[in-house]
Every structure is written in structure tokens, then in C-alpha cells.
Protein backbone atom coordinates (compact mmCIF):
# COMPACT_ATOMS: atom_id res chain seq x y z
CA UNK A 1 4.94 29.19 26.80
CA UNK A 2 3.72 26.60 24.61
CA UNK A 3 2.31 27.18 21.04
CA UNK A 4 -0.87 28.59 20.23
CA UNK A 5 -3.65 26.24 18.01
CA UNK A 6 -3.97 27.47 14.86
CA UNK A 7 -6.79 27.53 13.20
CA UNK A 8 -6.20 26.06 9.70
CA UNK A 9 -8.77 26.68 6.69
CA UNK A 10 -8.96 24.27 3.66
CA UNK A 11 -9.54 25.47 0.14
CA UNK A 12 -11.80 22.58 0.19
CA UNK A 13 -15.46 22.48 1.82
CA UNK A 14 -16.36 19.08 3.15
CA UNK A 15 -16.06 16.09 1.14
CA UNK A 16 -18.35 14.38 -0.99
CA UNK A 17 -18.80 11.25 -3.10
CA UNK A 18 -16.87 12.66 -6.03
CA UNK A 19 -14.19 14.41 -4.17
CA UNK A 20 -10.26 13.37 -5.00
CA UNK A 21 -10.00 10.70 -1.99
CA UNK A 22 -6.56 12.24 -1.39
CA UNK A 23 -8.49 15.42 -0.20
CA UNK A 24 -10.79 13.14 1.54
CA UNK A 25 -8.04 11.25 3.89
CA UNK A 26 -6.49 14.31 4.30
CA UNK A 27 -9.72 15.88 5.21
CA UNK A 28 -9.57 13.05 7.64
CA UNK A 29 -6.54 12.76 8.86
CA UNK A 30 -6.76 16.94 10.04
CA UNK A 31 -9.89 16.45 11.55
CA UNK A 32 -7.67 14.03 14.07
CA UNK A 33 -4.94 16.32 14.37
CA UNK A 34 -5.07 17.64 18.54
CA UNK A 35 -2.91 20.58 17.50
CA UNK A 36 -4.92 22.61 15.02
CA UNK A 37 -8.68 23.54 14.45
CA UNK A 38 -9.82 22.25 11.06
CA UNK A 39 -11.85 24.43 8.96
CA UNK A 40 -13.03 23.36 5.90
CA UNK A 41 -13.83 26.12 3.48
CA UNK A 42 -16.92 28.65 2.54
CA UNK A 43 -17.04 31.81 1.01
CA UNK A 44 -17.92 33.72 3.71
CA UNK A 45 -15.95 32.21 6.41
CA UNK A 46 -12.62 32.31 4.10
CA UNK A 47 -13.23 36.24 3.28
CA UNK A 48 -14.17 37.16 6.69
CA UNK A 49 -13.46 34.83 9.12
CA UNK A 50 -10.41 34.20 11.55
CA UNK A 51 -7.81 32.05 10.78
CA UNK A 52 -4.28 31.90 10.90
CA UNK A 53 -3.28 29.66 8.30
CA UNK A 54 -5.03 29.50 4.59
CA UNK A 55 -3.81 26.13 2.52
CA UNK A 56 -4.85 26.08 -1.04
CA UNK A 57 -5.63 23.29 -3.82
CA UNK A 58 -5.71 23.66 -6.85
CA UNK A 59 -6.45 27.24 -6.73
CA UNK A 60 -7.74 27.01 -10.45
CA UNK A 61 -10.48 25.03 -9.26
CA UNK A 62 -12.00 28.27 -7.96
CA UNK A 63 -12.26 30.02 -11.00
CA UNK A 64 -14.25 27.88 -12.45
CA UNK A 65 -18.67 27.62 -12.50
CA UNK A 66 -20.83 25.40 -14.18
CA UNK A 67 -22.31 29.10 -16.68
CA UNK A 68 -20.09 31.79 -17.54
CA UNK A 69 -21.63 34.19 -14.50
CA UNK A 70 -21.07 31.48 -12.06
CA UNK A 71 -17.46 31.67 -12.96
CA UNK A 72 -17.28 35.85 -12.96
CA UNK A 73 -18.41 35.65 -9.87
CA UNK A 74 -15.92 32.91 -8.36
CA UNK A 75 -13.06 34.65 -10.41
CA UNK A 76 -13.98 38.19 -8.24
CA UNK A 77 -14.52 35.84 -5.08
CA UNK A 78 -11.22 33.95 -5.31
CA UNK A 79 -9.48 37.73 -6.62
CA UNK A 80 -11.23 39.77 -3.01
CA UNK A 81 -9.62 36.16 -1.08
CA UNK A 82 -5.97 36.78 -2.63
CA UNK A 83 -6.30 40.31 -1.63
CA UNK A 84 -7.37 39.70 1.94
CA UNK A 85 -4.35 37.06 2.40
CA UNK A 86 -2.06 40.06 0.72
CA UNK A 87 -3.52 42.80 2.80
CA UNK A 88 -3.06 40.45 6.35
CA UNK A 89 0.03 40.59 7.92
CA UNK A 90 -1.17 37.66 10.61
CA UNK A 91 -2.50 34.74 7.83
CA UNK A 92 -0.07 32.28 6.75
CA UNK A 93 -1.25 31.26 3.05
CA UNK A 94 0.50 27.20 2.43
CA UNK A 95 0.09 25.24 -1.07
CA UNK A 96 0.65 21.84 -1.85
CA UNK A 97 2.27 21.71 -5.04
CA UNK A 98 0.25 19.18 -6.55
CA UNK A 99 1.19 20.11 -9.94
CA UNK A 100 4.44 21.39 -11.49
CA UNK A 101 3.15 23.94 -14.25
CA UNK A 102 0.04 26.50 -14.00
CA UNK A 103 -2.22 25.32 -15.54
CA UNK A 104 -3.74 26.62 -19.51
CA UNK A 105 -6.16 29.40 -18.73
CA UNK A 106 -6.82 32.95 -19.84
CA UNK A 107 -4.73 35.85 -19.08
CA UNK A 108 -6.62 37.42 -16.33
CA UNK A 109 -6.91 34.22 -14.38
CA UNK A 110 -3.30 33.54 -14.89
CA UNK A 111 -2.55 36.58 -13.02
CA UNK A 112 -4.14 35.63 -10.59
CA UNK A 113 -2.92 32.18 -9.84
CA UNK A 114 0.48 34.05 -9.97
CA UNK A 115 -0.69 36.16 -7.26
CA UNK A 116 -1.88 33.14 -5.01
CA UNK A 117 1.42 31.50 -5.40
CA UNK A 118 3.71 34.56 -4.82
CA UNK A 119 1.33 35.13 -1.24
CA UNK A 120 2.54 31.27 -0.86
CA UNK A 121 4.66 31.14 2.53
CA UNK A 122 5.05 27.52 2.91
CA UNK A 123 4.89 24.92 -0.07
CA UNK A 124 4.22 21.42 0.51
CA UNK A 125 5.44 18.94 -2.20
CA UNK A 126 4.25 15.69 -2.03
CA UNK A 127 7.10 14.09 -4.10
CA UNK A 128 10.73 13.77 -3.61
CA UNK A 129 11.57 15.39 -7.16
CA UNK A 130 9.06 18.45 -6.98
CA UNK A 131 11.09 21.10 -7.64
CA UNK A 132 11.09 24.56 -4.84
CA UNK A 133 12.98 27.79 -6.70
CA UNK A 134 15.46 29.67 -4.72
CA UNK A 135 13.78 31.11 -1.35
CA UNK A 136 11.32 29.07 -1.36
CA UNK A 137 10.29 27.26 1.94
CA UNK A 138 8.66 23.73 1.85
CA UNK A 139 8.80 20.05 2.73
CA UNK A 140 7.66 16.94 1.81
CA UNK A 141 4.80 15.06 2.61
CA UNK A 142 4.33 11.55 0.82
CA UNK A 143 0.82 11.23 -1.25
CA UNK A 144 -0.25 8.74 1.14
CA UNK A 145 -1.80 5.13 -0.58
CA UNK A 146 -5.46 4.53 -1.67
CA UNK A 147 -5.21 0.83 0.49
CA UNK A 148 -7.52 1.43 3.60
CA UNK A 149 -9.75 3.89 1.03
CA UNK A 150 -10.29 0.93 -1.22
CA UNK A 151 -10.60 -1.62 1.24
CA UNK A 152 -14.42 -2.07 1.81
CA UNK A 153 -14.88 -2.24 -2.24
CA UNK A 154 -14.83 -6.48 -3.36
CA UNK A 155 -11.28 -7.09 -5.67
CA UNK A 156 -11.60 -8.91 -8.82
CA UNK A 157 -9.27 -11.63 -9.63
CA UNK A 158 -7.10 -10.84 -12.62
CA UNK A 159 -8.50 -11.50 -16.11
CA UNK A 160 -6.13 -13.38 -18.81
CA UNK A 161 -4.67 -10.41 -21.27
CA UNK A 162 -6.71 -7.79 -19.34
CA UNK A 163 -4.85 -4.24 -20.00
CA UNK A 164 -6.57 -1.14 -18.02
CA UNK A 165 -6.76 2.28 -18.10
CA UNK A 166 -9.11 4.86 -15.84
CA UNK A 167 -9.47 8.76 -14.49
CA UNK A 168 -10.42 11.43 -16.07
CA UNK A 169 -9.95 11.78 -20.02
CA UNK A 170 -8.17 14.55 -20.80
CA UNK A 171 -6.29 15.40 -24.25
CA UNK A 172 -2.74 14.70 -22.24
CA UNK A 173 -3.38 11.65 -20.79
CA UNK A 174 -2.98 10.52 -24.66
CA UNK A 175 -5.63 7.78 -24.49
CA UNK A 176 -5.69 8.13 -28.38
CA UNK A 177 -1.87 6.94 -28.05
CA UNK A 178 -2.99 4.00 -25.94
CA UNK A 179 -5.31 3.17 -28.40
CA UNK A 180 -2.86 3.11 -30.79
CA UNK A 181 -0.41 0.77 -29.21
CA UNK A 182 -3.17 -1.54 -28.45
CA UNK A 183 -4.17 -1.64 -31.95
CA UNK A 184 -0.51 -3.11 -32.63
CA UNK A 185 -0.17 -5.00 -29.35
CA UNK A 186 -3.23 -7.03 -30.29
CA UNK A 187 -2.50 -7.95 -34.01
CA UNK A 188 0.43 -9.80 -31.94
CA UNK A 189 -1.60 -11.06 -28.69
CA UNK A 190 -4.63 -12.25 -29.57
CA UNK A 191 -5.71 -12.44 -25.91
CA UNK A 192 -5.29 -8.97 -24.96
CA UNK A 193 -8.29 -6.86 -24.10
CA UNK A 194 -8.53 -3.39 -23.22
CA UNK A 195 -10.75 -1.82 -20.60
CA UNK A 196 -11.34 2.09 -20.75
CA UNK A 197 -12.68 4.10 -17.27
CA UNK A 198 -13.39 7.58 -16.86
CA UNK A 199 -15.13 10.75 -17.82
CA UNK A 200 -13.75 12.82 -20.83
CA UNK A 201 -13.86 16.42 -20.62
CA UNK A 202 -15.30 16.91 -23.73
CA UNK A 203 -18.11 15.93 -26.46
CA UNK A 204 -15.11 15.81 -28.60
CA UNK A 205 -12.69 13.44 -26.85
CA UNK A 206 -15.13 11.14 -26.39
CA UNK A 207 -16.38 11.00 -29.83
CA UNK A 208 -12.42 10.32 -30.86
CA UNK A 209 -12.17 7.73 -28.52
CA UNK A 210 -15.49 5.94 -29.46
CA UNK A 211 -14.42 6.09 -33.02
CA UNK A 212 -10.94 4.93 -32.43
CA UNK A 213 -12.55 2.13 -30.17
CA UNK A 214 -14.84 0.72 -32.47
CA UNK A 215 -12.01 -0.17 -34.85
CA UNK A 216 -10.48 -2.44 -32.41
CA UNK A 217 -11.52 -5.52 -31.15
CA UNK A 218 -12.10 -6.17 -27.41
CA UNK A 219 -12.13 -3.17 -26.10
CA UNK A 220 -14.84 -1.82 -23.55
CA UNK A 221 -15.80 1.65 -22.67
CA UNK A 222 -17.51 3.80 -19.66
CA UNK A 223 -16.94 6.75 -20.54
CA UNK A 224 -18.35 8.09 -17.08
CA UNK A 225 -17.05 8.72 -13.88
CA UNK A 226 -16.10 5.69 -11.98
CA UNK A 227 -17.71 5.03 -8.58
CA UNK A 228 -15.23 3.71 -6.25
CA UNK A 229 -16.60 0.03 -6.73
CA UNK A 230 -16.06 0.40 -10.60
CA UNK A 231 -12.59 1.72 -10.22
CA UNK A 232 -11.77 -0.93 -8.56
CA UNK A 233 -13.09 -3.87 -10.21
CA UNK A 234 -11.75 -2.00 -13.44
CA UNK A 235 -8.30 -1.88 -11.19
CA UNK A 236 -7.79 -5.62 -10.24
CA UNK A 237 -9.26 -7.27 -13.48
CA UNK A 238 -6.52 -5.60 -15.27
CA UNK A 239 -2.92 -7.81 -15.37
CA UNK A 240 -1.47 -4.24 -16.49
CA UNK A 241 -2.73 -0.73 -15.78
CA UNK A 242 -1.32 1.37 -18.64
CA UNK A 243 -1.22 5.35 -18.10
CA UNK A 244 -0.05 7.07 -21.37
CA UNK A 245 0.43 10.35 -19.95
CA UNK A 246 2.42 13.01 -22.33
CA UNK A 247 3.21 14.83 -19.02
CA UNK A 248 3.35 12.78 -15.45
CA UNK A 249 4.33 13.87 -12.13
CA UNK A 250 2.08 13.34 -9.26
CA UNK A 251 -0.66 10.91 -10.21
CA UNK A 252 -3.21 9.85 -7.92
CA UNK A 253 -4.24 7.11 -10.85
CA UNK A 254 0.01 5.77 -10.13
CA UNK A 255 -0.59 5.61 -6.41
CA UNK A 256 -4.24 3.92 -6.94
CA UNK A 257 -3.27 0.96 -9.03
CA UNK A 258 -0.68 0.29 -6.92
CA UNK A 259 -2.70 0.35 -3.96
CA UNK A 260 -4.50 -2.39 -5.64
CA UNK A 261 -1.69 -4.60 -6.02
CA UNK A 262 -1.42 -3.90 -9.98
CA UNK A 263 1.64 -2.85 -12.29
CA UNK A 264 1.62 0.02 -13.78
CA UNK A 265 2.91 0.88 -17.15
CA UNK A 266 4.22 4.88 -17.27
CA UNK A 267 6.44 6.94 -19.16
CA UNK A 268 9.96 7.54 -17.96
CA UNK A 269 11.23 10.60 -16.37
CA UNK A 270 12.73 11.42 -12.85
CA UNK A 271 9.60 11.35 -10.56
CA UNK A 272 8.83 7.72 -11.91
CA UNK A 273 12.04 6.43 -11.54
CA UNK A 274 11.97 7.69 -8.21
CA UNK A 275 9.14 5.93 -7.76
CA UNK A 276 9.86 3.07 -8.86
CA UNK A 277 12.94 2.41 -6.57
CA UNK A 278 10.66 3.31 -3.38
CA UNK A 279 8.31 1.02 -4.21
CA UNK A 280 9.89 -1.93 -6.68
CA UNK A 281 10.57 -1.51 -10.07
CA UNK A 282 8.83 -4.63 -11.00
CA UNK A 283 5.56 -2.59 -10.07
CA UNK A 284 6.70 0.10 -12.13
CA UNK A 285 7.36 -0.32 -15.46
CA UNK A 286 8.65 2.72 -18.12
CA UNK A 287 8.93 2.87 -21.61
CA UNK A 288 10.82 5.96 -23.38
CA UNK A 289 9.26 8.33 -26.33
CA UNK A 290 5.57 7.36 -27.02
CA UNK A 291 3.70 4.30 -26.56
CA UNK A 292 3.92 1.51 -29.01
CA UNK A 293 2.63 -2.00 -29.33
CA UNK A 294 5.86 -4.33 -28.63
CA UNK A 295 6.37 -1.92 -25.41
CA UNK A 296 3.03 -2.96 -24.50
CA UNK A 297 3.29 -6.53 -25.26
CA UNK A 298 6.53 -6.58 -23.09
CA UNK A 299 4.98 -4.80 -20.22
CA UNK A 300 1.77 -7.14 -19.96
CA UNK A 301 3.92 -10.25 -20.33
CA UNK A 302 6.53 -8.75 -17.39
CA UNK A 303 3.31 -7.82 -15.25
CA UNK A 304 1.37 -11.33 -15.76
CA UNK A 305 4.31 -13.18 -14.31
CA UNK A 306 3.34 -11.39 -10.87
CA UNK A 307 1.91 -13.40 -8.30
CA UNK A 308 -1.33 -12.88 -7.85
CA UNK A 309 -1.05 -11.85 -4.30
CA UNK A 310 1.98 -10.18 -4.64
CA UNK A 311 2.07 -6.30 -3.35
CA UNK A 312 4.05 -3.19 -4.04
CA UNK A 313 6.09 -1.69 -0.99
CA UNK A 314 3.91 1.07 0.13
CA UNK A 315 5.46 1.23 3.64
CA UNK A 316 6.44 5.29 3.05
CA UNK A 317 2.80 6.32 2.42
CA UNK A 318 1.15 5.54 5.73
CA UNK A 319 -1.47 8.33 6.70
CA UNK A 320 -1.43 7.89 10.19
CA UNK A 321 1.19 10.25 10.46
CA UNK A 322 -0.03 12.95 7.40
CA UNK A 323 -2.03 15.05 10.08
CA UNK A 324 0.69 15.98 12.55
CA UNK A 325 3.38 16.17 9.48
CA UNK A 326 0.55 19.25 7.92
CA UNK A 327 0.29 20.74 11.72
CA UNK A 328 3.92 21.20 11.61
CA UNK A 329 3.95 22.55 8.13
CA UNK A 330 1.43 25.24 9.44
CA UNK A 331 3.47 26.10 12.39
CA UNK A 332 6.47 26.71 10.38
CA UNK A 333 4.44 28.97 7.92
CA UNK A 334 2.80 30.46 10.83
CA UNK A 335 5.90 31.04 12.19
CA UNK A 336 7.60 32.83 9.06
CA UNK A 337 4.79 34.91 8.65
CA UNK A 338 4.82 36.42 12.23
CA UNK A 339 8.86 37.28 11.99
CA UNK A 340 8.01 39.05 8.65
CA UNK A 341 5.09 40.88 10.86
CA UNK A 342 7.94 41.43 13.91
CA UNK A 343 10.51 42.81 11.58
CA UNK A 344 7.67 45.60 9.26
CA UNK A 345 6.63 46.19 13.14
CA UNK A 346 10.51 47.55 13.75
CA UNK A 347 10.83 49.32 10.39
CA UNK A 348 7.65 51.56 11.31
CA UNK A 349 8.74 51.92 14.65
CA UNK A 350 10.20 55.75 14.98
């Protein structure tokens, strides 16, 4: 008898110009998949809909409205979801692991995201060195490359000394550090200049960086979110694209620069190693403890003796195959779910 179609529901409703274009190939690349309905997600369809197979996102992302009511009412929304998928004995709840840790929010919501991931049947990791606890099923799906997303925008050629940095601002992406080493990196190289893209997530981080800025010499800011054009003329001016992260592990900024043909400068630890061997470790350059200026100098001057046309190997993060590699991640969750059904079914059996 062959298998059923599931019917699959996103945490994510469909795409728009802002959305993480990792949700939007993968939005993509499902709604090709033959062997699975593709449901992208609402309220009403997620709490009382059919579905066999639930596959969150960032499940913080749901607790979270623009006004304090707004996000009441999506904490109690996402809390009555977690309790449906608790309550059903038939839906299959997956996660991709996107990041390690949870993530730094109040107690209540805390509980809940450690609800959500205890309902989790089926993890999905989408690098090598994510690491599953004991019990845990999963399997790996690569973070596919931003190539074919980026492909319509016009490349820049590379600009002499051009160092660049872009995504969201956020207090551990240590852009103050980066500032920092550039201060020192360009007391040495007079050449270098510093490009800085991306929205901070607070009045206060980008006051610091403005200040910090405007004591250095040429060094441009948008402190806004990047359109895909910007990003990518941002991207390919820059010889070196610097990411001071305190904490890296996936990094759709990584995979993006790379996709663009450009170095990236990182901090060292297992996933960027690994990394780094898939894809060459010229393209992938690491520096240990925090950021300095001769670590930068060293990484531009290793990164502008690149050919200009030169490319990473990206061969491992082809998306034509990411929609039947999810199908199959649903049918195994599927499938665990229904034995645990089949063996409560025998226990209340007299």
C-alpha cells in the first residue's frame, strides 16, 4: 500500500520581501515537493485545521507583537497551539534546530519554548556539528546557498581595502569589537575602509555604533535593513566580509557572503572549521579570542590575493534536492508518531 500525503504546516505564513530567504527557498522548494501538501501557516488553520505534520521556526518568533497586548495574545495563541500538538496523538510536531541555545526571554515564555521542543518528534539540523541529546531523532539537511537567490541583483567589483559587515545588529554580533579592530587595523592600512549594513535592534546600539563610527575615518553606515540589492552591492564591494560574532553557529550572513564569492572573516570553533574544510579554508578565515587589528590586517591582505572570479565550493548546498530531503523528514516523524499512537492503542486495550 503505498504512503499516504501528508499534509505538512509551516510555522511560517507566506513569504514576503523581508522574510529570511532561507524560509523563502524552502518555502519554495516544498511547494515543488509531489509527496506532501504544503501549508503555510495561520492562526486558525494551525489551531483547528488538519494536518499531520506541524514544523516549527523559531518558535520565539511567535511570542512576540509589535504592543505589549499584541504579544499576550500571541503568547496564549502559540500556548492553546502547544497544547493541541500535546493533546493529538495523530500530529507529528518537527523543528529545525536553527539555533543551539533558547533564546533570553522571560520565565513564562521559556516554559513554553521548553514545551514546544519536548512535543519535538523529529529535529532537523542543518549543520554537521549541531548537537541531538540522547533519544533524540533527527538528520541533517545542509542550509542550502544564497547563489540563484542573489542572482538577478547586479555584483559590484571589489573596492581596494574595502572590509564589510551586514545583518541585523544585535549586542552579540559585537560590531562594537569590529569597530575596535578597525580602529587599529587602519592606523596600520591607510587604505582600509569599513562598510556597516543592517538594522540594530535598538535606539541604543545604534547610538554606540554612530558614536564609535564617527571617531574613525572611512567608515560608512545604513543602519537600516538591507534590500536584497544593497546587501549585495555591500557584499561584493567588500575584499573581506568580517562577522565578529561572540557566539556563531548557523549563520545565514556565513552562507551569504560566500554565495557572493567573498571571504569571510569568523571566529574559530567547531562548526566553522567544519565549514571551512567543506568549502575551502581560503574562503574561511578564523581568528581565536576577540578581534584585533593585526588579525584584521592579515585577513584582508590573505582575502585580496583572491582572484577576483574565484568561488567557494558550494557543491553540498544545492536546493534542488531540500524538498524531497524535508518530505522524508516528515514521513519519518509521521511515522514515529503513529507507532507511539499503535503502542498507547495496546496499553488501553483490555
Amino acid at each position: 500500500m503505498p504512503d499516504r500525503r501528508l499534509r505538512v504546516m509551516q510555522s511560517f505564513g507566506v513569504p514576503r520581501s523581508t522574510t529570511n530567504p532561507y524560509i523563502t527557498m524552502l518555502d519554495e522548494a516544498l511547494a515543488a515537493e509531489p509527496s506532501i501538501d504544503h501549508l503555510r501557516f495561520s492562526w486558525g488553520a494551525a489551531l483547528r485545521g488538519r494536518y499531520d505534520v506541524f514544523h516549527w521556526h523559531w518558535p520565539e518568533g511567535k511570542l512576540h507583537g509589535s504592543t505589549w497586548w499584541k504579544s499576550t495574545g500571541k503568547f496564549v495563541l502559540t500556548a492553546l497551539l502547544s497544547v493541541r500538538h500535546r493533546l493529538s496523538r495523530r500530529i507529528a510536531v518537527v523543528r529545525t534546530v536553527h539555533n543551539i541555545a533558547l533564546p533570553e526571554v522571560n520565565a513564562a515564555r521559556r516554559r513554553l519554548l521548553v514545551s514546544i521542543d519536548r512535543q519535538t518528534a523529529f529535529r532537523i539540523i542543518i549543520n554537521a556539528t549541531t548537537p541531538l541529546s540522547a533519544g533524540q531523532r533527527g538528520t541533517l539537511i545542509p542550509h542550502g546557498h544564497y547563489r540563484d537567490w542573489y542572482a538577478p541583483q547586479r555584483h559590484q567589483p571589489r573596492i581596494a581595502g574595502r572590509l564589510g559587515t551586514f545583518g541585523g545588529i544585535r549586542r552579540y554580533k559585537s560590531v562594537d569589537v569590529l569597530l575596535q579592530a578597525y580602529a587599529q587595523a587602519s592606523l596600520e592600512e591607510r587604505t582600509l575602509s569599513l562598510r556597516i549594513g543592517g538594522k540594530p535592534t535598538t535606539p541604543a546600539i545604534a547610538d554606540d555604533v554612530r558614536r564609535r563610527a564617527g571617531a574613525l575615518r572611512n567608515v560608512e553606515l545604513t543602519l537600516a535593513f538591507l534590500s536584497d540589492a544593497e546587501l549585495v552591492e555591500l557584499a561584493t564591494q567588500s575584499e573581506l566580509v568580517v562577522l565578529a560574532y561572540r557566539f556563531m553557529h548557523n549563520s545565514g550572513s556565513v552562507l551569504a557572503a560566500l554565495s557572493l564569492g567573498r571571504p569571510v572573516l569568523v571566529p574559530r570553533n567547531v562548526a566553522n572549521e567544519t565549514l571551512a574544510a567543506e568549502v575551502g579554508d581560503e574562503w574561511v578565515l578564523m581568528y581565536d579570542g576577540e578581534l584585533d587589528g593585526r588579525t584584521l590586517v592579515e585577513a584582508w591582505r590573505a582575502a585580496s590575493a583572491l582572484p577576483s572570479d574565484a568561488m567557494p565550493d558550494l557543491s553540498r548546498r544545492e536546493w534542488a534536492d531540500a524538498g524531497a530531503a524535508h518530505a522524508a523528514a516528515y514521513r519519518e516523524a509521521s511515522d514515529i508518531v503513529d507507532a507511539r499512537a499503535r503502542r498507547y492503542r495496546r496499553r488501553r486495550t483490555p
